[in-house]
N, C-alpha and C. Protein backbone atom coordinates (compact mmCIF):
# COMPACT_ATOMS: atom_id res chain seq x y z
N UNK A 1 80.98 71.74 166.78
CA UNK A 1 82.01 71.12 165.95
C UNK A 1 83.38 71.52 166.49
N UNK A 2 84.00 70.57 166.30
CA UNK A 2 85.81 70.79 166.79
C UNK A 2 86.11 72.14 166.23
N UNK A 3 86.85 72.67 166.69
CA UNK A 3 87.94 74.15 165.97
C UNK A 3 88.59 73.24 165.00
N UNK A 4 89.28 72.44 165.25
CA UNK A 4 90.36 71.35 163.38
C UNK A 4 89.44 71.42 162.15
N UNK A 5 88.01 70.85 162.99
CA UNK A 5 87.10 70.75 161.84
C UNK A 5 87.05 71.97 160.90
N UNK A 6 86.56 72.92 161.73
CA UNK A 6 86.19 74.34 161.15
C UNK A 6 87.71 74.95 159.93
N UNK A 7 89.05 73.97 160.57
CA UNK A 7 90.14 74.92 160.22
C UNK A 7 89.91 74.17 158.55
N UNK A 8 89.70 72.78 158.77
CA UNK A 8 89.88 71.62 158.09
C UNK A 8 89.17 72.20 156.93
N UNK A 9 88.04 72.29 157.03
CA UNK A 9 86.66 73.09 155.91
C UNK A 9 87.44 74.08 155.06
N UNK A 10 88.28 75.31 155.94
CA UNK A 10 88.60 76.61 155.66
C UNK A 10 89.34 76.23 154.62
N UNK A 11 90.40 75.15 154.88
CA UNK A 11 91.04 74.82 153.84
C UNK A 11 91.07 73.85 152.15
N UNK A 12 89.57 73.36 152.51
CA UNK A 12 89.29 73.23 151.66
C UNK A 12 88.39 74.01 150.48
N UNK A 13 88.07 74.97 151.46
CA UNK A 13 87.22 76.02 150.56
C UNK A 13 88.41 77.14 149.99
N UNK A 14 89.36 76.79 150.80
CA UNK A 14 90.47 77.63 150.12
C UNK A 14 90.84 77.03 148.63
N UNK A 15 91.14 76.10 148.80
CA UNK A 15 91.47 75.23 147.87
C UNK A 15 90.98 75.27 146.66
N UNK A 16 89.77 74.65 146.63
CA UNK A 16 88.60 74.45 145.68
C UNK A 16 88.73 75.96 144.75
N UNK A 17 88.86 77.28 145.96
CA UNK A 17 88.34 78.57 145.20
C UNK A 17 89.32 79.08 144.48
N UNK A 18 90.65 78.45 144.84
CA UNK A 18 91.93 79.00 143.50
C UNK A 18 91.85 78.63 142.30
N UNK A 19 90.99 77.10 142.20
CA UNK A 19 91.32 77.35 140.63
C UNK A 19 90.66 78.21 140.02
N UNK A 20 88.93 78.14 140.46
CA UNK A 20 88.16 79.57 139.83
C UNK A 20 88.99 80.84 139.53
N UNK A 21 89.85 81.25 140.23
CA UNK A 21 90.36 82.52 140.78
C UNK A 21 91.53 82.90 140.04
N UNK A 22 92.49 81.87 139.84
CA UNK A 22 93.59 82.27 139.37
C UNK A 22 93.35 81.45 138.05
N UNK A 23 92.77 80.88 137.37
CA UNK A 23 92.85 80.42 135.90
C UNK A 23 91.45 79.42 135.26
N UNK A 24 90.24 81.17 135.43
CA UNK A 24 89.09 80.29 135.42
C UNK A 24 88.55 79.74 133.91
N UNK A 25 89.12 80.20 133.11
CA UNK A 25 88.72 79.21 131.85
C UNK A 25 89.65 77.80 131.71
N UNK A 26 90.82 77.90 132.50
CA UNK A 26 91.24 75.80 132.34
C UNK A 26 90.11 75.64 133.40
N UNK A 27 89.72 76.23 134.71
CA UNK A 27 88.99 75.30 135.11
C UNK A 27 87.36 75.18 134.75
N UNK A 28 86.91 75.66 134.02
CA UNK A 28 85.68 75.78 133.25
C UNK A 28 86.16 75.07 132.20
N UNK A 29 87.08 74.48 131.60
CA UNK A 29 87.20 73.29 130.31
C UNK A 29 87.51 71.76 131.70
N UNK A 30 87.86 71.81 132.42
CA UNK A 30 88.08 70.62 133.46
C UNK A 30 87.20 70.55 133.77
N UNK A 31 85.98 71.47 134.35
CA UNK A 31 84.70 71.09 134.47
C UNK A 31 83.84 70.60 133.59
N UNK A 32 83.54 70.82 132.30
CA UNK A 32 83.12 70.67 131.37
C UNK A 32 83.69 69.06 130.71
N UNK A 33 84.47 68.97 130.85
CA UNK A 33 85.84 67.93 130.70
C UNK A 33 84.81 66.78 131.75
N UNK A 34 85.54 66.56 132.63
CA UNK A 34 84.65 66.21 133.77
C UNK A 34 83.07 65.88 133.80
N UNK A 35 82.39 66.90 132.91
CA UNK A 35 80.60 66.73 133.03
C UNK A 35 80.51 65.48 131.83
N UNK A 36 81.71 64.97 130.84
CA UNK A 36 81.52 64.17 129.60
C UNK A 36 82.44 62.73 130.23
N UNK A 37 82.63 62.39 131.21
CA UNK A 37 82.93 61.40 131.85
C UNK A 37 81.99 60.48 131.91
N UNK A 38 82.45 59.33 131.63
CA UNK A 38 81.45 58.38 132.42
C UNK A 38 80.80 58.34 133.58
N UNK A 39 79.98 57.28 134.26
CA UNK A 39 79.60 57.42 135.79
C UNK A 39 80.60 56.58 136.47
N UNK A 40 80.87 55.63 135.82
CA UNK A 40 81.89 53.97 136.52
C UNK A 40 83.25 55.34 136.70
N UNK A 41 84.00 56.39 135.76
CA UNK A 41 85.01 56.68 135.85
C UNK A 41 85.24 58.17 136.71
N UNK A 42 84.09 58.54 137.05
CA UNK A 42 83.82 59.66 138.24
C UNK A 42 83.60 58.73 139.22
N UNK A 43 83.19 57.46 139.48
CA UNK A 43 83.06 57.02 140.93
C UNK A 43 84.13 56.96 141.42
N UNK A 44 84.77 56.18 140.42
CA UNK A 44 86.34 55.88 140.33
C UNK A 44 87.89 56.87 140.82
N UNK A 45 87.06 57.97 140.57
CA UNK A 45 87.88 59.41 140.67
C UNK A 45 87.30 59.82 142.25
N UNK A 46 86.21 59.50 142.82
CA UNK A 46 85.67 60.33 143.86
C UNK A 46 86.12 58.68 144.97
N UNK A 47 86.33 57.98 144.34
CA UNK A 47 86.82 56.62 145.38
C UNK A 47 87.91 57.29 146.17
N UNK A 48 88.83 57.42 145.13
CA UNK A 48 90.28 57.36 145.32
C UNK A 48 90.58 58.73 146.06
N UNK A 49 89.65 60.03 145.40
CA UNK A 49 90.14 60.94 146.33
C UNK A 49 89.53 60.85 148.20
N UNK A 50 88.71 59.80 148.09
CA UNK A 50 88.22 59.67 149.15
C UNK A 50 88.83 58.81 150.28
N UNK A 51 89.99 58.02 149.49
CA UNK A 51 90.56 57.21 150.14
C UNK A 51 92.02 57.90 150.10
N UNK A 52 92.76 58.54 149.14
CA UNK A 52 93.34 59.61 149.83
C UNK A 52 93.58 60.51 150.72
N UNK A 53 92.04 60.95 150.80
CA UNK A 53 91.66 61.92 151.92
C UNK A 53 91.48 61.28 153.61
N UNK A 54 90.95 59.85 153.35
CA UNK A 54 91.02 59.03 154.85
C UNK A 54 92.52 58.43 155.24
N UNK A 55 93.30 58.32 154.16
CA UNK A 55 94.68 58.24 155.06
C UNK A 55 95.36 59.35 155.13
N UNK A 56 95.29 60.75 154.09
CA UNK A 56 96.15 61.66 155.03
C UNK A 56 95.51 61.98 156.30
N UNK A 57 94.36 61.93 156.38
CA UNK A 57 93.60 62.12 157.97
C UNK A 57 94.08 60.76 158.57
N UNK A 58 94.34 60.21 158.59
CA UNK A 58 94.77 58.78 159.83
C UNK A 58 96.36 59.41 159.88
N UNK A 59 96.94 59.48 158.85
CA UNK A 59 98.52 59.61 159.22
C UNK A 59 98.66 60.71 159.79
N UNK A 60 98.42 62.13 159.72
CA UNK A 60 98.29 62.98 160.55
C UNK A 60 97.38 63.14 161.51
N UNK A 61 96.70 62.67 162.19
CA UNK A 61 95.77 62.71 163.27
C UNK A 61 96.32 61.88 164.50
């Protein structure tokens, strides 16, 4: 795998692990929050961050 890739990962595991870390009962009610969603309105949510995520990767790449 590329070294970007590996950096790319790092930073998302960075990411993900602050909210646990620095304020884990909002993010244990956002999760919970989140598990009482619809399915149409989590696809909806995982679309968009997905299509977020493919143009900041095109504009910076």
């Amino acid at each position: 795998m590329s070294n970007s890739l590996w950096v790319a990962l790092g930073l998302v595991l960075i990411v993900e692990g602050l909210g646990p870390l620095i304020a884990p009962n909002g993010w244990r009610r956002m999760v919970a929050e989140l598990s009482q969603q619809p399915d149409n309105q989590l696809r909806r949510i995982g679309g968009c961050l997905v299509v977020a995520g493919a143009v900041i990767a095109y504009v910076f790449s």
